[in-house]
N, C-alpha and C. Protein backbone atom coordinates (compact mmCIF):
# COMPACT_ATOMS: atom_id res chain seq x y z
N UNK A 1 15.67 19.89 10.30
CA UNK A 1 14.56 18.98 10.14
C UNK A 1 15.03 17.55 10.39
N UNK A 2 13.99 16.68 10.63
CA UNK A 2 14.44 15.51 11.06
C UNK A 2 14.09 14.49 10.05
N UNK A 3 14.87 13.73 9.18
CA UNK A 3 14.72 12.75 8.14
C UNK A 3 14.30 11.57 8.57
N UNK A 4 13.23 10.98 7.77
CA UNK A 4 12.00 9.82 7.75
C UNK A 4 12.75 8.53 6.98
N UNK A 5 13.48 9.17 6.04
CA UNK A 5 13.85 8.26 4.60
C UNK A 5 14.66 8.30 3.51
N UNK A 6 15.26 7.55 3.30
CA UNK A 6 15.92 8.25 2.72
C UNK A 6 15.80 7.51 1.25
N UNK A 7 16.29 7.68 -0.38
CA UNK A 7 15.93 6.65 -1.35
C UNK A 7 17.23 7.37 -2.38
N UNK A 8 18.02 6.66 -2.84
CA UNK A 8 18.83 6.75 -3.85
C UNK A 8 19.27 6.37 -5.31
N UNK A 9 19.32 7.14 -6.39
CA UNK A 9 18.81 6.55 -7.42
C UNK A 9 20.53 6.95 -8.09
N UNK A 10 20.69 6.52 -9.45
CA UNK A 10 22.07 6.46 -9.68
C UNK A 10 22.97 7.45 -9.38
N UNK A 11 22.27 8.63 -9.47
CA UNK A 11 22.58 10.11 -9.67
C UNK A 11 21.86 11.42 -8.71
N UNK A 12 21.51 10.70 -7.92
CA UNK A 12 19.99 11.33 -7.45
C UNK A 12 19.98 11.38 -5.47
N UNK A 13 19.50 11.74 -5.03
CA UNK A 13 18.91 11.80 -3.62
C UNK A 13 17.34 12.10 -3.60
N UNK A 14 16.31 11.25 -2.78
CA UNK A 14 15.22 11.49 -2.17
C UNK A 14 15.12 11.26 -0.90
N UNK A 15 14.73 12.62 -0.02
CA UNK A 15 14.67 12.88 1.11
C UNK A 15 13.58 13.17 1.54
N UNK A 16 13.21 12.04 2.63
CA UNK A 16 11.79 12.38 2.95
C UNK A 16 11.65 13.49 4.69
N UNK A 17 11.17 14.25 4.96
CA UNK A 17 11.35 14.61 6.31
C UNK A 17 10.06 14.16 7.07
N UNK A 18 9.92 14.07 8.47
CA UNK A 18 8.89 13.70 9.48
C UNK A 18 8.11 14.94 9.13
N UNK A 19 7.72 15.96 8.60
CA UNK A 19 6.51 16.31 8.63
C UNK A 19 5.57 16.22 7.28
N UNK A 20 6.35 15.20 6.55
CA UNK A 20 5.63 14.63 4.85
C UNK A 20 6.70 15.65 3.56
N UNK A 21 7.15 16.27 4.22
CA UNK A 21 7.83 17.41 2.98
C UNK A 21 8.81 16.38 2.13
N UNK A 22 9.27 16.85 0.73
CA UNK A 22 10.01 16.25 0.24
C UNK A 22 11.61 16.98 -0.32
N UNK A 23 12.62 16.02 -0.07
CA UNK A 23 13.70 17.21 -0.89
C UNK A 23 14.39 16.18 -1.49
N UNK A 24 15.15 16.72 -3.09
CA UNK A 24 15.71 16.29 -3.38
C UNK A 24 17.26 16.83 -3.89
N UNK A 25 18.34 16.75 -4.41
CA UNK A 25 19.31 16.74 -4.50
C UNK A 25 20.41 15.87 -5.21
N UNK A 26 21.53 16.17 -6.01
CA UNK A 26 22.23 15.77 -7.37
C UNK A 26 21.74 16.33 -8.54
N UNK A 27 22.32 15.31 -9.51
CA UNK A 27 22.01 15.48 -11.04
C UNK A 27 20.15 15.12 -11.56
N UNK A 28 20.14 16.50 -12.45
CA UNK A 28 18.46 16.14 -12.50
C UNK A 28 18.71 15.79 -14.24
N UNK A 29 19.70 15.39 -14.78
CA UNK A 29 20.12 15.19 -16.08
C UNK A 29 18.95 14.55 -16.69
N UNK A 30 17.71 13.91 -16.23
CA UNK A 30 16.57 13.41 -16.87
C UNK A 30 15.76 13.62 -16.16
N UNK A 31 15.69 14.64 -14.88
CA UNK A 31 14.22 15.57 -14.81
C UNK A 31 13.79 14.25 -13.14
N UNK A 32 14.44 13.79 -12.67
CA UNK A 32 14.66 13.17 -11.59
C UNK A 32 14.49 13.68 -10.14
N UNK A 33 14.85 15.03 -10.59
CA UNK A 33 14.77 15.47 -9.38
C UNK A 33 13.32 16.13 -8.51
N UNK A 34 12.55 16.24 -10.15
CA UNK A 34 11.42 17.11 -10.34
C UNK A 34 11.39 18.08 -10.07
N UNK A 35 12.33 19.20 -10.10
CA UNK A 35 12.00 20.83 -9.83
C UNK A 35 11.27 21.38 -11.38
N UNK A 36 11.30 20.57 -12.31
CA UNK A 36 11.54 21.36 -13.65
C UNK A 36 12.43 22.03 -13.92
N UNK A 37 13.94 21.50 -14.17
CA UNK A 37 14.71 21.99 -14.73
C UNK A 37 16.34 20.98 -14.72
N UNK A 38 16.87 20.84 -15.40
CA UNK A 38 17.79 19.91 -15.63
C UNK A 38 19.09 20.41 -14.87
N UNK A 39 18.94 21.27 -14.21
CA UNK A 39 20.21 21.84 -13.12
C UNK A 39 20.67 20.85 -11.95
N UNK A 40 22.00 20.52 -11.62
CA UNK A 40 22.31 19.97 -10.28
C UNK A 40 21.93 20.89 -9.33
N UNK A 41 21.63 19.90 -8.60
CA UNK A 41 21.32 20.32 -6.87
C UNK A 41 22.11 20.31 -5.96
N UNK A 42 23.74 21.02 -5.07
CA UNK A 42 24.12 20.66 -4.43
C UNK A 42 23.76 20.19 -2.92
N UNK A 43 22.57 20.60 -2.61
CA UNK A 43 22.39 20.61 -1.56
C UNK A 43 20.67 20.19 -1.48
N UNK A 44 19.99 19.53 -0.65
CA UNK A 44 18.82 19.31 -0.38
C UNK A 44 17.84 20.49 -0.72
N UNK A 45 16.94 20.32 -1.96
CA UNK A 45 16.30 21.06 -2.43
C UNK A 45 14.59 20.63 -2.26
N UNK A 46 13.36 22.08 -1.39
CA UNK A 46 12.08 20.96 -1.53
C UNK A 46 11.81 20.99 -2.84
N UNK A 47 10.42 19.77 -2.61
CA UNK A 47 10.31 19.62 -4.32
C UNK A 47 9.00 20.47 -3.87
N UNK A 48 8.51 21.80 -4.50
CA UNK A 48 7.48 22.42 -4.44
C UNK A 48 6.26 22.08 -5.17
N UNK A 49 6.45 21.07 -5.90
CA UNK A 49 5.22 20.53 -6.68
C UNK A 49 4.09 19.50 -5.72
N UNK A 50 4.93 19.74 -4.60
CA UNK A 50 4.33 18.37 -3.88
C UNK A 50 4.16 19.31 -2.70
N UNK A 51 4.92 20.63 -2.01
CA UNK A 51 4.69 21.21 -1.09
C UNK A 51 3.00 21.18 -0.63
N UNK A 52 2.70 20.85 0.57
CA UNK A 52 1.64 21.09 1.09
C UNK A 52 0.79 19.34 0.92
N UNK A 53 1.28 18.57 0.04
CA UNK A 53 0.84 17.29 0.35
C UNK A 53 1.84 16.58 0.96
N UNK A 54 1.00 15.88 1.90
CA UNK A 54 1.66 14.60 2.88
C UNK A 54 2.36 13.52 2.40
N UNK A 55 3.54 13.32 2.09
CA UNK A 55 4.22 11.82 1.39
C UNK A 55 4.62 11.35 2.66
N UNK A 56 4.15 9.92 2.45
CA UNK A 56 4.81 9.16 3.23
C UNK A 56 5.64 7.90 2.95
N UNK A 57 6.01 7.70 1.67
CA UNK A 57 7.01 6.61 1.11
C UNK A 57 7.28 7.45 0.09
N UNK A 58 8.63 7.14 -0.29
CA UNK A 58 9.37 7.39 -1.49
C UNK A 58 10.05 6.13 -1.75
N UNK A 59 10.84 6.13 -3.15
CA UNK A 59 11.64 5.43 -4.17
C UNK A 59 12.07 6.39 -4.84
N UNK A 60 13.59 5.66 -5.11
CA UNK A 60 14.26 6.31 -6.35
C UNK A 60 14.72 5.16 -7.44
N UNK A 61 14.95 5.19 -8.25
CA UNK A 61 15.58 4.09 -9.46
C UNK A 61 16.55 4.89 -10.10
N UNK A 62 16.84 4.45 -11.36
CA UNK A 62 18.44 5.05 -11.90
C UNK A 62 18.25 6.03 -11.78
N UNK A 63 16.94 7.04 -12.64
CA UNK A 63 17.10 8.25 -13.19
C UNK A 63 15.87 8.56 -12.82
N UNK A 64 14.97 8.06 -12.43
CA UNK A 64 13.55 8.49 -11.74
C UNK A 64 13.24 8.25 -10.31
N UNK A 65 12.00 8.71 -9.74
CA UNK A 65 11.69 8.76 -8.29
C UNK A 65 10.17 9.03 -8.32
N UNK A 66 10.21 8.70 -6.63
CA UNK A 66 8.00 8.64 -7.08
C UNK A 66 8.07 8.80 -5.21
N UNK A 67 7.26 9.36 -4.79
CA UNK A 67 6.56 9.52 -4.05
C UNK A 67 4.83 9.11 -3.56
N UNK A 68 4.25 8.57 -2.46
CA UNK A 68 3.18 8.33 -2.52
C UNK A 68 2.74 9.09 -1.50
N UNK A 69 1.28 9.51 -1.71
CA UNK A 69 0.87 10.67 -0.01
C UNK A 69 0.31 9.87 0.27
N UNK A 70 -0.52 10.60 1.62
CA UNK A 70 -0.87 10.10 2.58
C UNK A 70 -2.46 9.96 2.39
N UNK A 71 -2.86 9.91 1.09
CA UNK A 71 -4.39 9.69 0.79
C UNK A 71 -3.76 8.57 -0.71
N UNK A 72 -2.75 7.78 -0.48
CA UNK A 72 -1.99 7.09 -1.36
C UNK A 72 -2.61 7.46 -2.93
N UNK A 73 -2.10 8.35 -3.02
CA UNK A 73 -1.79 8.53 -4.77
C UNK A 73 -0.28 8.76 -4.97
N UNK A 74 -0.27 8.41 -5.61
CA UNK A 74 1.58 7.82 -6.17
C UNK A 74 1.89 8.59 -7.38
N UNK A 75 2.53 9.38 -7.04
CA UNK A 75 3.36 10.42 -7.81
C UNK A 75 4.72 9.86 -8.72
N UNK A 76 5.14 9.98 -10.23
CA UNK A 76 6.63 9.59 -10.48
C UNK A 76 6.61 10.84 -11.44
N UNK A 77 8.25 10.79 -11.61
CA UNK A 77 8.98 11.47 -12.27
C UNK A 77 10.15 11.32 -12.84
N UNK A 78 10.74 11.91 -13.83
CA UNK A 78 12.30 11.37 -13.99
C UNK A 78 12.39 10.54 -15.50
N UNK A 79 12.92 9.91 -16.11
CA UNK A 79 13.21 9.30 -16.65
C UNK A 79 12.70 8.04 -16.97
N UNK A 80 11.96 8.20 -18.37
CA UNK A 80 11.34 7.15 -19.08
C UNK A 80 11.25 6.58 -20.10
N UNK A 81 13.00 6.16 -20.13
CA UNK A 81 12.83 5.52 -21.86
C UNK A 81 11.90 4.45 -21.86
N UNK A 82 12.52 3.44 -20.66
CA UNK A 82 11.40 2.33 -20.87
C UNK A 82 10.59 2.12 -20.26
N UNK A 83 9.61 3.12 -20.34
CA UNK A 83 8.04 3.21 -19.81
C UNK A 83 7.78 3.06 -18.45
N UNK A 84 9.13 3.34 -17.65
CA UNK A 84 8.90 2.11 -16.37
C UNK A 84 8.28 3.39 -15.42
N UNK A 85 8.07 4.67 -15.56
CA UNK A 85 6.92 5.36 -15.31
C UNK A 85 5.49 5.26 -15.19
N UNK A 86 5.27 4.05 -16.26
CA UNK A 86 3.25 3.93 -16.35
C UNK A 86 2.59 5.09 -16.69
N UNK A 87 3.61 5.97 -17.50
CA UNK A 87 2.82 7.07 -17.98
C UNK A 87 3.31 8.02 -19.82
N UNK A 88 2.89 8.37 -19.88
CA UNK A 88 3.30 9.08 -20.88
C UNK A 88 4.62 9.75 -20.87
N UNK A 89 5.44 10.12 -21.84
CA UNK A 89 6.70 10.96 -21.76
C UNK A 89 6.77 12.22 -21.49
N UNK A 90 5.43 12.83 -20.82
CA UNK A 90 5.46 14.22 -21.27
C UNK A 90 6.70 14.52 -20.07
N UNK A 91 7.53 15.51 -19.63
CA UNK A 91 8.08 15.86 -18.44
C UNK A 91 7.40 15.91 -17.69
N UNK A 92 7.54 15.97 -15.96
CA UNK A 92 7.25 16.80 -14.75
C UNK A 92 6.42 15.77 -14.39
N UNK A 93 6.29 15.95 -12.90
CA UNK A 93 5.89 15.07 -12.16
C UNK A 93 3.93 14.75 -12.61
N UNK A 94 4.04 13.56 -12.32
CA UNK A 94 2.67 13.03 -12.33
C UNK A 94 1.80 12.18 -11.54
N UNK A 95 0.76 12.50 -11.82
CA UNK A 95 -0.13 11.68 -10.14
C UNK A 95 -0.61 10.50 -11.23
N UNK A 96 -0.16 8.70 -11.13
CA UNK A 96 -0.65 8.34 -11.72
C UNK A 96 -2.03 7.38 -11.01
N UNK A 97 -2.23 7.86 -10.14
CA UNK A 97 -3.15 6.58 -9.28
C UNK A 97 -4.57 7.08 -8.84
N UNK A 98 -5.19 7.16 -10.70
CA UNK A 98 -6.18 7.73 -11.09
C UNK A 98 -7.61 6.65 -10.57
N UNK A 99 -6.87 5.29 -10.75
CA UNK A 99 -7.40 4.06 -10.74
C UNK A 99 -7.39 3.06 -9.37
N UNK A 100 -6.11 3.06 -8.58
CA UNK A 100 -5.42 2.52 -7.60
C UNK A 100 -5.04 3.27 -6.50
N UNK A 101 -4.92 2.34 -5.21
CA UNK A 101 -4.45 3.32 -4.33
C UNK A 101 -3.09 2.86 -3.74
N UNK A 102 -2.11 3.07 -3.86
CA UNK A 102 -1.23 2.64 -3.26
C UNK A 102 -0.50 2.41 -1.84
N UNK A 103 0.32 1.45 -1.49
CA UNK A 103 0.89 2.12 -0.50
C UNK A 103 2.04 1.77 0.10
N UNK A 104 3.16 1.25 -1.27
CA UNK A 104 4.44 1.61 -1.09
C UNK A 104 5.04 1.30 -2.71
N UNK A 105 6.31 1.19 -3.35
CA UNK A 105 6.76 1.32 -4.41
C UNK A 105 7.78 0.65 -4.26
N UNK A 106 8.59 -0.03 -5.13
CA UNK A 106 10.44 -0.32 -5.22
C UNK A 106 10.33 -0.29 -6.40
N UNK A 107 12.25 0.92 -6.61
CA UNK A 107 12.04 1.20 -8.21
C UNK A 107 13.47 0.69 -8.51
N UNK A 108 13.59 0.14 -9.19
CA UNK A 108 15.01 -0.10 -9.86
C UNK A 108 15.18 0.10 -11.26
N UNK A 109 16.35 0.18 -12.21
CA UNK A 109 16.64 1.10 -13.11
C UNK A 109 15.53 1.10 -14.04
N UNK A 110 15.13 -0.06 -14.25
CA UNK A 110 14.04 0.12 -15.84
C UNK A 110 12.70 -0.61 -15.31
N UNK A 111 12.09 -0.68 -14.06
CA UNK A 111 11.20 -0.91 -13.82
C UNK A 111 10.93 -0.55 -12.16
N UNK A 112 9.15 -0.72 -11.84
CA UNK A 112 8.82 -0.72 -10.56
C UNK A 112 7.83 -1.86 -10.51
N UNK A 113 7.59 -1.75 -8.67
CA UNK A 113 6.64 -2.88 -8.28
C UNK A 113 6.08 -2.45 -7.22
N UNK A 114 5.03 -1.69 -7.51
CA UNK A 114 4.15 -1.18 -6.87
C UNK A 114 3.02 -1.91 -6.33
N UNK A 115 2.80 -1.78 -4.74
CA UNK A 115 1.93 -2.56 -3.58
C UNK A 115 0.41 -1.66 -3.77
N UNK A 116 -0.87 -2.50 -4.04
CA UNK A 116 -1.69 -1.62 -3.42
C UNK A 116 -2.47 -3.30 -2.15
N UNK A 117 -2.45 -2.87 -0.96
CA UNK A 117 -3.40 -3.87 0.02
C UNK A 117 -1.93 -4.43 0.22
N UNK A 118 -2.46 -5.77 -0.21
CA UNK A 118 -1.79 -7.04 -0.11
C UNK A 118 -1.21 -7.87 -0.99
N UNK A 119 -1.57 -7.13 -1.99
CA UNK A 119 -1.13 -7.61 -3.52
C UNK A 119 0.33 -6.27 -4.18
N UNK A 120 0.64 -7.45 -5.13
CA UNK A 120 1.85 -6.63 -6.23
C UNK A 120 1.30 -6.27 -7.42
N UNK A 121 2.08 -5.64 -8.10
CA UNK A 121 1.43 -4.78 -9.10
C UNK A 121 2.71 -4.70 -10.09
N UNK A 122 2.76 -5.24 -11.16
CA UNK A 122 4.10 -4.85 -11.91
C UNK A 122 3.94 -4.04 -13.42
């Protein structure tokens, strides 16, 4: 397959490919990786929660990662002591852009700054 993108988080790999698929790979030690399950990944793994929707940007930060499709709803996962998810603690990936539409992200360790238009979003 031919790679779109690539996004790296402390512990982590997000791999985007040209036909929207997603894979990830490393330590999922805080659920980062989003398979549901805290196992390393040696090798490029898809994320099946997302199989069959179109991403076309990713981010990674220390211990989390987010994806946005191609009808921009913005997906995160991973690690949230300090809230920097915008969502609740429950595990496993979440669609939070119930409200917004996005259409790109930068995540760094304890926060993001998410674009919708022309404007920032913190």
């Amino acid at each position: 397959f031919k790679v779109s993108q690539v996004a790296c988080g402390f512990e982590h790999i997000v791999i985007l490919i040209e036909t929207g698929c997603l894979y990830t790979c490393g330590s999922s030690s805080r659920g980062q990786l989003g398979h549901g399950e805290l196992n390393e990944e040696d090798h490029p793994r898809l994320l099946k929660y997302l199989d069959g929707i179109r991403v076309i940007n990713i981010s990674a930060g220390g211990w989390h990662s987010s994806a946005i499709t191609e009808c921009n709803d913005l997906y995160m996962w991973g690690w949230n002591h300090s809230g920097q998810l915008g969502i609740s603690n429950s595990p496993g990936i979440k669609c939070i852009s119930d409200e917004f539409s996005f259409s790109q992200i930068l995540i760094d360790k304890n926060f993001n700054c998410k674009r919708k238009n022309n404007s920032f979003l913190f």
